[in-house]
PDB file of N, CA and C in Angstrom:
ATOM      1  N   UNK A   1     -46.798 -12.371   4.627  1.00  0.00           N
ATOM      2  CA  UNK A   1     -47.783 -12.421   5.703  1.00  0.00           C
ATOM      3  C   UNK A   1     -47.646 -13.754   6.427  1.00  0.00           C
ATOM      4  N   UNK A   2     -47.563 -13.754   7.627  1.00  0.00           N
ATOM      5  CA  UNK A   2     -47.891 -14.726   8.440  1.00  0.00           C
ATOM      6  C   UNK A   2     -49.079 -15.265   8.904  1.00  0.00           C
ATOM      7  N   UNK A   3     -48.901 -17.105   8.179  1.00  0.00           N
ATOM      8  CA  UNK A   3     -50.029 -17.241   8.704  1.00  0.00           C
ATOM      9  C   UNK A   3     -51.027 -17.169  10.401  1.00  0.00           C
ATOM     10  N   UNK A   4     -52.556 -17.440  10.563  1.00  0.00           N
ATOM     11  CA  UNK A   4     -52.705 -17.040  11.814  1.00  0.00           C
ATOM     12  C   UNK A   4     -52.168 -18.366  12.633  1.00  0.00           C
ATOM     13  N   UNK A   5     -52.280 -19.473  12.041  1.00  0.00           N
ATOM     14  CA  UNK A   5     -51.564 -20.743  13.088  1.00  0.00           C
ATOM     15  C   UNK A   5     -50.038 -20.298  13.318  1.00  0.00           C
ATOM     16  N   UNK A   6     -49.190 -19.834  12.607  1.00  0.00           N
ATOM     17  CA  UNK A   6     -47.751 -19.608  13.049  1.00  0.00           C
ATOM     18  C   UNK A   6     -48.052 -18.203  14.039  1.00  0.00           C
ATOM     19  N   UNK A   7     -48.772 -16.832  14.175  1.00  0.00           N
ATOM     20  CA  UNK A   7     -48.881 -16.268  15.598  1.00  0.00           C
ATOM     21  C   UNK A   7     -49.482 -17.125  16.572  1.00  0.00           C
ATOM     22  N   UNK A   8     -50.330 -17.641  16.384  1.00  0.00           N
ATOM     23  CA  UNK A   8     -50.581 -18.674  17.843  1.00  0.00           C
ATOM     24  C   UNK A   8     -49.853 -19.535  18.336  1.00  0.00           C
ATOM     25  N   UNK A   9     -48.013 -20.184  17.478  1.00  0.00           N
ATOM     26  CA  UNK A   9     -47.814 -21.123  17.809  1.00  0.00           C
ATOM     27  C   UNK A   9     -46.962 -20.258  18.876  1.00  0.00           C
ATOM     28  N   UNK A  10     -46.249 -19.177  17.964  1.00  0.00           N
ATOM     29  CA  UNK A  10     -45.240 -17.973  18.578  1.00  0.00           C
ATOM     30  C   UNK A  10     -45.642 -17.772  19.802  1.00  0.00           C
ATOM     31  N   UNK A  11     -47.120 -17.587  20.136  1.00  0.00           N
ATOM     32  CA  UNK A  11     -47.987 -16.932  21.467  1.00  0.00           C
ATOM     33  C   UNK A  11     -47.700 -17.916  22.393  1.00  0.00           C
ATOM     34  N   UNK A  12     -48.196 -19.129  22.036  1.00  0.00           N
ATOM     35  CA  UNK A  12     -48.062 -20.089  22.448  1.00  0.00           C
ATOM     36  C   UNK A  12     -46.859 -20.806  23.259  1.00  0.00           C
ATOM     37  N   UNK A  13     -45.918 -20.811  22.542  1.00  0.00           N
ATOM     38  CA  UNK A  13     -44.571 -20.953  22.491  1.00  0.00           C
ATOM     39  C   UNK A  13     -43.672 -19.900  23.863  1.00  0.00           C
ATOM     40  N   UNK A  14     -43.980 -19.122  23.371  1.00  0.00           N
ATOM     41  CA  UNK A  14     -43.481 -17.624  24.031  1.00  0.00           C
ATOM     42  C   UNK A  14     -43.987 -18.090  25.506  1.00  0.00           C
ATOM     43  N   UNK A  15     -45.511 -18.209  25.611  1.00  0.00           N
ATOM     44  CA  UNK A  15     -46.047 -18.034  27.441  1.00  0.00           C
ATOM     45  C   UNK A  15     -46.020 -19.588  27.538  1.00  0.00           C
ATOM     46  N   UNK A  16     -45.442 -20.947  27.110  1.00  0.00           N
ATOM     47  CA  UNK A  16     -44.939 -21.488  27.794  1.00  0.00           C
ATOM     48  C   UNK A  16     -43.672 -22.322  28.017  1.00  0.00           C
ATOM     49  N   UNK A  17     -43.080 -20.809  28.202  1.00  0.00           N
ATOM     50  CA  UNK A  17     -41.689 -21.233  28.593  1.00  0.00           C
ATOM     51  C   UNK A  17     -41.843 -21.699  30.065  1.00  0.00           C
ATOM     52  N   UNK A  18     -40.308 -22.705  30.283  1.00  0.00           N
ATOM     53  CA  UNK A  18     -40.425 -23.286  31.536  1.00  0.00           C
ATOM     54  C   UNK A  18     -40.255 -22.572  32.764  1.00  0.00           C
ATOM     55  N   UNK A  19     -39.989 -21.061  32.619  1.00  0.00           N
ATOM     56  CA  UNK A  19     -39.881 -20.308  33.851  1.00  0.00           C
ATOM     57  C   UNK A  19     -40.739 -19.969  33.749  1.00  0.00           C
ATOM     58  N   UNK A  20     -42.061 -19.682  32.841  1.00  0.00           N
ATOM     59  CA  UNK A  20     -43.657 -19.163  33.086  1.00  0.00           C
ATOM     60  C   UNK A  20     -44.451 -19.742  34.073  1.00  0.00           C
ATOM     61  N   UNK A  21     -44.291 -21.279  33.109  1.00  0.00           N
ATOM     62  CA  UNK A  21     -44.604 -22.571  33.743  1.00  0.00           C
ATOM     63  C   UNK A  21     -44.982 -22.831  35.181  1.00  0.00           C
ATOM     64  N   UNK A  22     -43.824 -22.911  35.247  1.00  0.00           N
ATOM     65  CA  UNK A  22     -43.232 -22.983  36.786  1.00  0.00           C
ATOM     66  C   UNK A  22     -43.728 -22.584  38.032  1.00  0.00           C
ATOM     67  N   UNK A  23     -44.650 -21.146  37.201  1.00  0.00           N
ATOM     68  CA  UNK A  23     -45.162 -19.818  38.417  1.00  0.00           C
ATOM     69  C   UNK A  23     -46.555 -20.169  38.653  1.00  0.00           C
ATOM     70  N   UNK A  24     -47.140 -21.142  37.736  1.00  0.00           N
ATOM     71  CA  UNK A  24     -48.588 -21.030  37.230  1.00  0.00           C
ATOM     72  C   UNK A  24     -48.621 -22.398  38.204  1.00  0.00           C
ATOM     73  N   UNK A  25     -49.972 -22.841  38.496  1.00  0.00           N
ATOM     74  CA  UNK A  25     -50.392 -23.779  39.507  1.00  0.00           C
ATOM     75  C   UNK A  25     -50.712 -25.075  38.900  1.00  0.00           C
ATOM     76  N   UNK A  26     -51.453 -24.971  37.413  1.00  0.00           N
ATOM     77  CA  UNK A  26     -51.472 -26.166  36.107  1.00  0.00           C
ATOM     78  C   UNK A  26     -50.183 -26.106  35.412  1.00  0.00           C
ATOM     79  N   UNK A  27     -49.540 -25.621  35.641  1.00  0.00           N
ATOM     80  CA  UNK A  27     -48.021 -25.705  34.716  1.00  0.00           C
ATOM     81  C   UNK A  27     -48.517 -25.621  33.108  1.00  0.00           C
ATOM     82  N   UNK A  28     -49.452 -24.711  32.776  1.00  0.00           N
ATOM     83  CA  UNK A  28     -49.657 -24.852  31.304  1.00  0.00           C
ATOM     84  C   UNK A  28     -50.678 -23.270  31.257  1.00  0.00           C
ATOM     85  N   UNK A  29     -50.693 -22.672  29.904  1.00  0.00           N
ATOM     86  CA  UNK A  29     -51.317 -22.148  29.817  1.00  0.00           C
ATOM     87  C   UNK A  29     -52.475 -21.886  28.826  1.00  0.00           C
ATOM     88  N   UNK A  30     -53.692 -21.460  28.869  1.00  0.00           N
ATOM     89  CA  UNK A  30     -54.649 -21.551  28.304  1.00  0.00           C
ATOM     90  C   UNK A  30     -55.171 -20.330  27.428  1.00  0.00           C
ATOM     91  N   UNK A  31     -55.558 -20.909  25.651  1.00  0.00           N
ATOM     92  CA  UNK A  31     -56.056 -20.501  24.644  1.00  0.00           C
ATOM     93  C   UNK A  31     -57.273 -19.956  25.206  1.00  0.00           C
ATOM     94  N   UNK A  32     -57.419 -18.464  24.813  1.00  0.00           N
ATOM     95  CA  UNK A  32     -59.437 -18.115  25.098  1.00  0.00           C
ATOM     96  C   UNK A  32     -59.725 -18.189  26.354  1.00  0.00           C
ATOM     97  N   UNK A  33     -59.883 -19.609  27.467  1.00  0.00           N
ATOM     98  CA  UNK A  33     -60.237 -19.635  28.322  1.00  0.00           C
ATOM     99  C   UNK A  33     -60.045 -20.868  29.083  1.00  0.00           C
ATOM    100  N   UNK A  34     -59.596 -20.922  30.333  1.00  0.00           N
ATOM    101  CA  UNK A  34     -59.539 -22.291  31.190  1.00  0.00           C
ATOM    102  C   UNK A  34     -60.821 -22.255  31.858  1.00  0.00           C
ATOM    103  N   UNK A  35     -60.997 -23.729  32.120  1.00  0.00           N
ATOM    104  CA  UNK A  35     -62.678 -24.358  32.291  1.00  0.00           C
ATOM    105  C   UNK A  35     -61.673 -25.311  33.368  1.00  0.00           C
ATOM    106  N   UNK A  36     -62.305 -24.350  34.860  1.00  0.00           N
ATOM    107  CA  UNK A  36     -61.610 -24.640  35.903  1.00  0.00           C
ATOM    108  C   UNK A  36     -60.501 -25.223  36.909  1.00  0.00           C
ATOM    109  N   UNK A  37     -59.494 -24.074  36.259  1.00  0.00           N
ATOM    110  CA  UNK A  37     -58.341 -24.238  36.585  1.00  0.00           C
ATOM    111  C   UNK A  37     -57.814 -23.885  37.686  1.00  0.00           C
ATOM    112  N   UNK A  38     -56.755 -24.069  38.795  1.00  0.00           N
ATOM    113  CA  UNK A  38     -56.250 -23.697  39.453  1.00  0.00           C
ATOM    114  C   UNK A  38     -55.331 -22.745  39.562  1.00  0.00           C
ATOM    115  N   UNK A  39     -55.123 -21.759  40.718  1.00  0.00           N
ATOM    116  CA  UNK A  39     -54.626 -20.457  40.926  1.00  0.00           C
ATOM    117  C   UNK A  39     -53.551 -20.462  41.046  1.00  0.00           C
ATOM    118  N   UNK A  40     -52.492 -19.768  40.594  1.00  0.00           N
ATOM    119  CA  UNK A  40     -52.621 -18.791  39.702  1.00  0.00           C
ATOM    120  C   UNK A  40     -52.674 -19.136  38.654  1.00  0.00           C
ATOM    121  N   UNK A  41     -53.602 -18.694  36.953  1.00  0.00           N
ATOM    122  CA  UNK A  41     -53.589 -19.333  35.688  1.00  0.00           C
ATOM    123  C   UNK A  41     -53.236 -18.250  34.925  1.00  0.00           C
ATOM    124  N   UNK A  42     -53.485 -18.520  33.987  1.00  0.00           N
ATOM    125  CA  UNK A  42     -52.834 -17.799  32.632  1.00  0.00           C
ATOM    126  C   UNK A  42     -53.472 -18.059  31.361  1.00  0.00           C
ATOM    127  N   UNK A  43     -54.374 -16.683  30.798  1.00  0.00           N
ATOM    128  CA  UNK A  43     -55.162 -17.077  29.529  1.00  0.00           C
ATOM    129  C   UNK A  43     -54.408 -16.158  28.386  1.00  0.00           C
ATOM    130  N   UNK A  44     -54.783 -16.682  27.105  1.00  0.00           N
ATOM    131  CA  UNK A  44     -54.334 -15.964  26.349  1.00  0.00           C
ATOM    132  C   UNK A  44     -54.956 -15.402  25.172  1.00  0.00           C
ATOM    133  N   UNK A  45     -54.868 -14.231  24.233  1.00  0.00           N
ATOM    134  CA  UNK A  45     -56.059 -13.820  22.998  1.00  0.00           C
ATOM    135  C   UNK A  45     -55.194 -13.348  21.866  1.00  0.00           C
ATOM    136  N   UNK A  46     -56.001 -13.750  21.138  1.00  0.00           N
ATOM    137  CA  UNK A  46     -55.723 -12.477  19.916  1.00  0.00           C
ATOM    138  C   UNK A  46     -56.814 -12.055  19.860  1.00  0.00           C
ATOM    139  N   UNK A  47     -56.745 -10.528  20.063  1.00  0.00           N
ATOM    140  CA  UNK A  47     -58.168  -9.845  19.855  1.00  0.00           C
ATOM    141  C   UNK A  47     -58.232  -8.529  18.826  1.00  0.00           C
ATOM    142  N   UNK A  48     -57.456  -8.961  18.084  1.00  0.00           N
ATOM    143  CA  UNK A  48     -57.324  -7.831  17.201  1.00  0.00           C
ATOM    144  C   UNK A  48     -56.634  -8.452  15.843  1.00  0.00           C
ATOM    145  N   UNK A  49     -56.510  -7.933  14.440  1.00  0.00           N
ATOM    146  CA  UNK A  49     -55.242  -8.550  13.423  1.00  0.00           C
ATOM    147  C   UNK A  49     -55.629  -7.719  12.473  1.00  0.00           C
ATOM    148  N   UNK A  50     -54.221  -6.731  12.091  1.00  0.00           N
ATOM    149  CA  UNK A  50     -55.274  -6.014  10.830  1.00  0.00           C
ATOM    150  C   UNK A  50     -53.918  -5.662   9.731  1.00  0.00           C
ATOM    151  N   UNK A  51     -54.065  -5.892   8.476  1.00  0.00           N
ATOM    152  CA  UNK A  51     -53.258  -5.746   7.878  1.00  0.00           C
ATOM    153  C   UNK A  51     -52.128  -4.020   7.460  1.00  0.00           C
ATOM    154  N   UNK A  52     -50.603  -4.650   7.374  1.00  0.00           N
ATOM    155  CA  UNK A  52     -49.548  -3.108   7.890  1.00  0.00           C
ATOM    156  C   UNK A  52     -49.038  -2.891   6.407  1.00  0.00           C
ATOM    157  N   UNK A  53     -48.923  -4.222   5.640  1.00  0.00           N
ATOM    158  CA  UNK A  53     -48.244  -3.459   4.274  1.00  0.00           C
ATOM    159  C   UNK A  53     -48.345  -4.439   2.938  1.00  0.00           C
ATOM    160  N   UNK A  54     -48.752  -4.030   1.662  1.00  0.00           N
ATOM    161  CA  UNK A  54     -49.183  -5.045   1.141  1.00  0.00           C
ATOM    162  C   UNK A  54     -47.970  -4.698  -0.263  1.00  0.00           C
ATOM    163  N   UNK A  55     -48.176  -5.750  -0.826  1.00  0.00           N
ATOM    164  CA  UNK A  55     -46.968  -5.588  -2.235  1.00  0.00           C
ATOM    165  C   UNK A  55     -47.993  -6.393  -3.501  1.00  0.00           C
ATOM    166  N   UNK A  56     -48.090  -5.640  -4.591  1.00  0.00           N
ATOM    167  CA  UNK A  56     -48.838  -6.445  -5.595  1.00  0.00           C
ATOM    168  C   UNK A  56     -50.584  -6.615  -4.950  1.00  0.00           C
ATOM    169  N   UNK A  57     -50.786  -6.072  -4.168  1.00  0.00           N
ATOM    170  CA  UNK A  57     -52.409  -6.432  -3.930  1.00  0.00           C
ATOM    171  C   UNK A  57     -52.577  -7.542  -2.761  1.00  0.00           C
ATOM    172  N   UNK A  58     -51.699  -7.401  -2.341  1.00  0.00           N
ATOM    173  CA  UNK A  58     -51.476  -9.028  -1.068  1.00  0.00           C
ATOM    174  C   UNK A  58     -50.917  -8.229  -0.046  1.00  0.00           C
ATOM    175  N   UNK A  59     -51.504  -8.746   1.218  1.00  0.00           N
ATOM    176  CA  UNK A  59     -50.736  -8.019   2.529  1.00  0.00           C
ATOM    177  C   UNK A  59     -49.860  -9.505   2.680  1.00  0.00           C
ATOM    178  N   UNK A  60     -48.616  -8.218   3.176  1.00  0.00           N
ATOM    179  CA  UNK A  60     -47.132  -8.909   3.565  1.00  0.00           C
ATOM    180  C   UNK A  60     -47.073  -8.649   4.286  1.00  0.00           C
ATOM    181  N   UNK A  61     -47.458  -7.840   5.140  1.00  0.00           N
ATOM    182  CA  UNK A  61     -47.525  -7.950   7.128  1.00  0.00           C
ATOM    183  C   UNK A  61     -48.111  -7.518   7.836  1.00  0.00           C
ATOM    184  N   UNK A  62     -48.547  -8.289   8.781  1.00  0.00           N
ATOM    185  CA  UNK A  62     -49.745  -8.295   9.620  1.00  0.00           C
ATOM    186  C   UNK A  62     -49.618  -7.584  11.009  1.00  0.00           C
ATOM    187  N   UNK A  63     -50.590  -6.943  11.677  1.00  0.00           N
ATOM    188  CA  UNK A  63     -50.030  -6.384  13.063  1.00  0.00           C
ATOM    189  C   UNK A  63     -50.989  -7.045  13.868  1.00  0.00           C
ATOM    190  N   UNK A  64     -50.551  -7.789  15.153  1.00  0.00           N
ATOM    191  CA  UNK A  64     -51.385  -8.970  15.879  1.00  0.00           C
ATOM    192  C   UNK A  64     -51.390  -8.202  17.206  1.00  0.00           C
ATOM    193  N   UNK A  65     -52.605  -7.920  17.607  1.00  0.00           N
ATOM    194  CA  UNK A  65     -52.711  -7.257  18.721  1.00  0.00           C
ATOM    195  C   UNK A  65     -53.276  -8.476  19.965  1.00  0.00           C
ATOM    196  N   UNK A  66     -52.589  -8.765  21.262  1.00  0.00           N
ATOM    197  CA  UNK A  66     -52.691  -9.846  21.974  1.00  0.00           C
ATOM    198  C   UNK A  66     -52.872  -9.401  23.647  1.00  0.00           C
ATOM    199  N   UNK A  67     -53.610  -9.979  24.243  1.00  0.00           N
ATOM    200  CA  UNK A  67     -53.774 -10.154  25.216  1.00  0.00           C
ATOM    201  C   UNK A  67     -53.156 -11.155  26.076  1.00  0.00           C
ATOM    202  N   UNK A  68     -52.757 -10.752  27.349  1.00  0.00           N
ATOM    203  CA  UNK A  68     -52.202 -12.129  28.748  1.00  0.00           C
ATOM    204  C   UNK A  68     -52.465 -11.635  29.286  1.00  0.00           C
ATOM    205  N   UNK A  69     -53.878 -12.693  30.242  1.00  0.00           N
ATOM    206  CA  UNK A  69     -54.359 -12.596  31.573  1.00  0.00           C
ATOM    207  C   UNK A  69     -53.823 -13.332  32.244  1.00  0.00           C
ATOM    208  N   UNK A  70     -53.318 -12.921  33.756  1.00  0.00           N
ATOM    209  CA  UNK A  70     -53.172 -13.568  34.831  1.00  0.00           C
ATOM    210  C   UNK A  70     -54.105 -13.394  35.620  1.00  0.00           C
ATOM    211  N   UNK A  71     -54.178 -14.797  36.330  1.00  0.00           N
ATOM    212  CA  UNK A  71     -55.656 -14.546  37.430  1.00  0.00           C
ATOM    213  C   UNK A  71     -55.068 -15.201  38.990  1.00  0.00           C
ATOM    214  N   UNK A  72     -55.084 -14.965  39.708  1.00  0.00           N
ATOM    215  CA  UNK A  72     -54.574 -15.119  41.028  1.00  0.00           C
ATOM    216  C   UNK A  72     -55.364 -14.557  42.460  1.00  0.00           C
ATOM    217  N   UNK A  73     -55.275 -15.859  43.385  1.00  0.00           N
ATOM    218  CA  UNK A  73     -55.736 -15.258  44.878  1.00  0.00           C
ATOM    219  C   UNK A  73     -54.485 -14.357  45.718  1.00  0.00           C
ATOM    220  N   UNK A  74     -53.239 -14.273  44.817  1.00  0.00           N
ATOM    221  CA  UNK A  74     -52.040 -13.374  45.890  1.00  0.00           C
ATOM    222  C   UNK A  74     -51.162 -13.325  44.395  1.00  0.00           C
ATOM    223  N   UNK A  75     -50.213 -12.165  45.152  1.00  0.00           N
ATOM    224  CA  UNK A  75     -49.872 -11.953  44.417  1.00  0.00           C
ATOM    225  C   UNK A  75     -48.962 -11.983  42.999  1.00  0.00           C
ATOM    226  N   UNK A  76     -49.214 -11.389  42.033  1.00  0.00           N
ATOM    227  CA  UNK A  76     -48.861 -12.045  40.809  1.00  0.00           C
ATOM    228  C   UNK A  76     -47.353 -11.058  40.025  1.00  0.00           C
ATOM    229  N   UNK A  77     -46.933 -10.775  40.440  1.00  0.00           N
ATOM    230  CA  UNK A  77     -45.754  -9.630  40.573  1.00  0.00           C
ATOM    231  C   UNK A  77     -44.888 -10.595  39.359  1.00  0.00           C
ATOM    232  N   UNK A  78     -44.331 -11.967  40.126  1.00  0.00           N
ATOM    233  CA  UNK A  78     -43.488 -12.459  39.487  1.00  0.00           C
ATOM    234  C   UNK A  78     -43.838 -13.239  38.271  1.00  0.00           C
ATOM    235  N   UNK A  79     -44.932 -13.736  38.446  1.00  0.00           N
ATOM    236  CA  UNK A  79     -45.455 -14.158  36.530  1.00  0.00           C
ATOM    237  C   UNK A  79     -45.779 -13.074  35.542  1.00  0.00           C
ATOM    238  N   UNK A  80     -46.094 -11.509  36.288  1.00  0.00           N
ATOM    239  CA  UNK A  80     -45.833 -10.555  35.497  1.00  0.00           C
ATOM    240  C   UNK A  80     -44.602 -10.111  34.512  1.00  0.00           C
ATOM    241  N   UNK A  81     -43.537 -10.046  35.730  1.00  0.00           N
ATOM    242  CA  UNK A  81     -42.222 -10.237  35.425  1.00  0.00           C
ATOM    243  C   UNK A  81     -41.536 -11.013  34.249  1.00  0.00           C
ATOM    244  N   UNK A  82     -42.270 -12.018  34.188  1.00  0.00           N
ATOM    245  CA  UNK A  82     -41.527 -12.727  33.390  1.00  0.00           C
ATOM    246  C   UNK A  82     -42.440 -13.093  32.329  1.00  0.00           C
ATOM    247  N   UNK A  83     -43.982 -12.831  32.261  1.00  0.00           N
ATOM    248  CA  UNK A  83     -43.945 -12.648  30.701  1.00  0.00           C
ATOM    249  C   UNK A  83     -43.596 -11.853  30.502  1.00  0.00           C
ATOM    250  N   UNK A  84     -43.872 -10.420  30.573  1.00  0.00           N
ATOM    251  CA  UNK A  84     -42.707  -8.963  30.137  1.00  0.00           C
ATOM    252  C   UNK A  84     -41.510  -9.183  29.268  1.00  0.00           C
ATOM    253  N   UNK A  85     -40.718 -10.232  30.133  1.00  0.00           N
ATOM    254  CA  UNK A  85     -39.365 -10.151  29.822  1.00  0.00           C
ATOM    255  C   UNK A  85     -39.637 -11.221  28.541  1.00  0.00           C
ATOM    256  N   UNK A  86     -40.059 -12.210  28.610  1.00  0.00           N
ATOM    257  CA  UNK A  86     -40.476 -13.501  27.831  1.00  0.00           C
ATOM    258  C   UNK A  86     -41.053 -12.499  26.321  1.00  0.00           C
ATOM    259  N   UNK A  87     -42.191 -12.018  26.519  1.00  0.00           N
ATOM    260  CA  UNK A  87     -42.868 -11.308  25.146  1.00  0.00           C
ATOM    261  C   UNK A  87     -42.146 -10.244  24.208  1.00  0.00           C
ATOM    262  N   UNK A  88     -41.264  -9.143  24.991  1.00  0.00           N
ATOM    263  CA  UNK A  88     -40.296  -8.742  24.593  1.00  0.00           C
ATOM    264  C   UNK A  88     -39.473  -9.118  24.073  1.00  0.00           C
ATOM    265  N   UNK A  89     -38.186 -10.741  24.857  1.00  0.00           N
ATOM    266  CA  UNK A  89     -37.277 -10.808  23.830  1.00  0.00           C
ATOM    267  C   UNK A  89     -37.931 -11.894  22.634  1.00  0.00           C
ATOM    268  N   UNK A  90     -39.351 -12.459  22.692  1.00  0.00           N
ATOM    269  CA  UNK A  90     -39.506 -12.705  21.737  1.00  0.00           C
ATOM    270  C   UNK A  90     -40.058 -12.542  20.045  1.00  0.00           C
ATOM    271  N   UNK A  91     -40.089 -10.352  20.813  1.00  0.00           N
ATOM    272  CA  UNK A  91     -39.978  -9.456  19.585  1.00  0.00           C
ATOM    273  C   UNK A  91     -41.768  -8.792  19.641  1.00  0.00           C
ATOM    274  N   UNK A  92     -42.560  -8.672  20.759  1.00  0.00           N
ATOM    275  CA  UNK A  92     -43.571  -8.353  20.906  1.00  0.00           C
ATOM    276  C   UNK A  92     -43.289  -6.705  21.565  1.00  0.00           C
ATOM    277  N   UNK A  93     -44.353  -5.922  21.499  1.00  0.00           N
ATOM    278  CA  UNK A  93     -44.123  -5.057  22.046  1.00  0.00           C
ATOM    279  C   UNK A  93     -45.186  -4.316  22.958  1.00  0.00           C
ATOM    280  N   UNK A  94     -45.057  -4.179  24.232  1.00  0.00           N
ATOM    281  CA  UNK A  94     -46.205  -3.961  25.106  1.00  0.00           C
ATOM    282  C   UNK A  94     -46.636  -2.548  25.230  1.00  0.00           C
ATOM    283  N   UNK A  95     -47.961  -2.567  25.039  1.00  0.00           N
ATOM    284  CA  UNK A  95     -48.943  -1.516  24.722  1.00  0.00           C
ATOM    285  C   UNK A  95     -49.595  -0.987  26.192  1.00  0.00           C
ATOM    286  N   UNK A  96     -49.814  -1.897  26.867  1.00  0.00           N
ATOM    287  CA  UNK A  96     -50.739  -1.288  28.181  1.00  0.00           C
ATOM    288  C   UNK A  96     -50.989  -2.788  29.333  1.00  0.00           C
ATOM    289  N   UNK A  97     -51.029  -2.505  30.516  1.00  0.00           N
ATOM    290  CA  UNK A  97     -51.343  -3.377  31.756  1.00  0.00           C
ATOM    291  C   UNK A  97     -52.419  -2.728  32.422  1.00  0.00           C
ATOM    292  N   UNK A  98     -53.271  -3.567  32.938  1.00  0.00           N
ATOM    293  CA  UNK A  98     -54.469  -3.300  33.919  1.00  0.00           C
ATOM    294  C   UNK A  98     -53.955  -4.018  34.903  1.00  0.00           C
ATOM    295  N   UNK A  99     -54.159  -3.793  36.570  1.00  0.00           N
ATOM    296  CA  UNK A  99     -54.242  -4.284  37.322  1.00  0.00           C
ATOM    297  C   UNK A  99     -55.927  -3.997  37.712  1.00  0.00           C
ATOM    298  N   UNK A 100     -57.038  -5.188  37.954  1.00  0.00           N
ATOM    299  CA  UNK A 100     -58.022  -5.573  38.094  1.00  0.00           C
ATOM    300  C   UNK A 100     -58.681  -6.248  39.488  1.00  0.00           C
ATOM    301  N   UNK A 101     -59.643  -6.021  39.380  1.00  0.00           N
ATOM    302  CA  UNK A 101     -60.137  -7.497  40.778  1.00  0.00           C
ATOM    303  C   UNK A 101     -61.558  -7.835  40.336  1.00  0.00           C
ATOM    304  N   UNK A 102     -61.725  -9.426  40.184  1.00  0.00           N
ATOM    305  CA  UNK A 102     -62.886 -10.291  39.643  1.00  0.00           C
ATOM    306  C   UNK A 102     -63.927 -10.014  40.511  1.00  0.00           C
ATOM    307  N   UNK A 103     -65.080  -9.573  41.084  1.00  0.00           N
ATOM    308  CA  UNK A 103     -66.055  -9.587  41.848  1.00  0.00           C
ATOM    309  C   UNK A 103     -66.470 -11.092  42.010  1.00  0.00           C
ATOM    310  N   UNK A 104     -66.545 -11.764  40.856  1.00  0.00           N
ATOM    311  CA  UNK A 104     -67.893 -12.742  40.992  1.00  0.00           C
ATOM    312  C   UNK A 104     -66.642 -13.512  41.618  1.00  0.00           C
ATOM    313  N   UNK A 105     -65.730 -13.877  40.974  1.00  0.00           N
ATOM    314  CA  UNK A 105     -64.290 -15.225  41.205  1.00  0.00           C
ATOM    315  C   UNK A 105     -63.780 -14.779  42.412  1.00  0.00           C
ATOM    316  N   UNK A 106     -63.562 -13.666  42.918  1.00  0.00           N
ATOM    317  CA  UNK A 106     -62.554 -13.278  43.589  1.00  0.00           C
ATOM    318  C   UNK A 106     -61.239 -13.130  43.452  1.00  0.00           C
ATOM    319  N   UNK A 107     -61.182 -13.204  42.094  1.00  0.00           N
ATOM    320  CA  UNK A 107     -59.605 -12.919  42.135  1.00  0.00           C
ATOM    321  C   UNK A 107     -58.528 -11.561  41.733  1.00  0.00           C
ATOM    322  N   UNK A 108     -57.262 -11.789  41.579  1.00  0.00           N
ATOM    323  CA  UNK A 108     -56.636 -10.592  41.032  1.00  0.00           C
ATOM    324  C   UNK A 108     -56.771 -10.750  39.750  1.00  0.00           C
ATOM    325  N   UNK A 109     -56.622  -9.715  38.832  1.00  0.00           N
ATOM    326  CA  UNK A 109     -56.465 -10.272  37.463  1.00  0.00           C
ATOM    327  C   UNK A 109     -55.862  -8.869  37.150  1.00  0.00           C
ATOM    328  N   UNK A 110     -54.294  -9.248  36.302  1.00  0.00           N
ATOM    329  CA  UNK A 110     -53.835  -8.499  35.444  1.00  0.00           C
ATOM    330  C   UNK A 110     -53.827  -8.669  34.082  1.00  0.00           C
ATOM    331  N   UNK A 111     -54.012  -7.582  33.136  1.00  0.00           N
ATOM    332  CA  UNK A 111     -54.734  -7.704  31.520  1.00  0.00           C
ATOM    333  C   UNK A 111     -53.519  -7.123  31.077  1.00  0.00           C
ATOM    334  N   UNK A 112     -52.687  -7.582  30.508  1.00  0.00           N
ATOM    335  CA  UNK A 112     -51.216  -7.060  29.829  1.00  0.00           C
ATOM    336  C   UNK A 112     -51.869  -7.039  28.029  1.00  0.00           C
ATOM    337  N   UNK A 113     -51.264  -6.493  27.536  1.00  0.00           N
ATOM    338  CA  UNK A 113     -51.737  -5.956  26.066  1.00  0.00           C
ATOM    339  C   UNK A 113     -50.338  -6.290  25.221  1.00  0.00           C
ATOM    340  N   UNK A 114     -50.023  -6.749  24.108  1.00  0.00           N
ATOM    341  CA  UNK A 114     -49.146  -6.723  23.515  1.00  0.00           C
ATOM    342  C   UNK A 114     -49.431  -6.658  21.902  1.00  0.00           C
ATOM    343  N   UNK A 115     -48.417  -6.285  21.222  1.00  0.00           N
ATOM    344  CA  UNK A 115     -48.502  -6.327  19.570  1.00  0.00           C
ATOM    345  C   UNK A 115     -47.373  -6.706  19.184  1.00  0.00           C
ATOM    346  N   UNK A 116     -47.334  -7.209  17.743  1.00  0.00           N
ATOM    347  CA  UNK A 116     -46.152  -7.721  16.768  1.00  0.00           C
ATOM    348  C   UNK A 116     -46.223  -7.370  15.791  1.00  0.00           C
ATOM    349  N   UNK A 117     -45.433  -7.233  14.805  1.00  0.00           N
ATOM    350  CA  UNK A 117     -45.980  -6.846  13.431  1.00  0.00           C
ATOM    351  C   UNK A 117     -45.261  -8.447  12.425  1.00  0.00           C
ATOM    352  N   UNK A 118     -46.020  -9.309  12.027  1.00  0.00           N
ATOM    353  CA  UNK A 118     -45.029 -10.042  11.304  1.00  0.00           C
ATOM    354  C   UNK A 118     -45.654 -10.002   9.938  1.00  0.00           C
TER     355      UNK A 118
END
C-alpha cells in the first residue's frame, strides 16, 4: 500500500510539470483550494481512497480517486490537453470531464476526474 503523502507527491508532481506550468497565470498549482489566484488556475483533490487488495489482513493496494480543476476567463482547451496527456503517462486513468460555468466568479471551469490503483 501506498502511503497517502507518496499519492499527493505523485499528484503533485504530475500537475506541475513545466509545460502545465507554463499555461497557468501563478505558474503553480494548488492543493484543495487557491485563496485568490489569478486566471487561469489549477486546483487539485483526492476525493475518494478505498482499499483494491489485501494479503495477510493488510491492504496492498489502494485505488485513489482524484480530481483537476481548471478555472479560466477564456479558453482552457490547451491546459486540458496537457494534463490528459501528463496524468496518463504518469499511469492515472481518466474517468469523466465536466465542462462548467461559475455563476458567482464568472468563470469557465473544467472538473476532469481521474484514478490510480497503487
Amino acid at each position: 500500500m501506498i502511503a497517502i503523502a507518496n499519492i499527493k507527491k505523485l499528484l503533485k508532481d504530475t500537475l506541475s510539470n513545466a509545460e502545465i506550468l507554463s499555461l497557468l497565470a501563478d505558474n503553480k498549482v494548488y492543493f484543495l483550494h487557491a485563496n485568490k489566484p489569478s486566471t487561469p488556475y489549477l486546483e487539485y483533490e483526492i476525493f475518494d481512497e478505498n482499499g483494491e487488495e489485501w494479503a495477510e489482513n493488510k491492504e496492498i493496494a489502494t485505488n485513489y480517486y482524484v480530481q483537476v480543476d481548471i478555472f479560466s476567463k477564456v479558453d482552457y482547451t490547451n491546459i486540458e490537453n496537457k494534463i490528459k496527456e501528463k496524468m496518463i503517462n504518469a499511469g492515472f486513468d481518466r474517468s469523466m470531464c465536466a465542462d462548467l460555468f461559475e455563476n458567482d466568479t464568472q468563470l469557465f471551469h473544467k472538473a476532469m476526474r481521474f484514478f490510480i490503483t497503487l
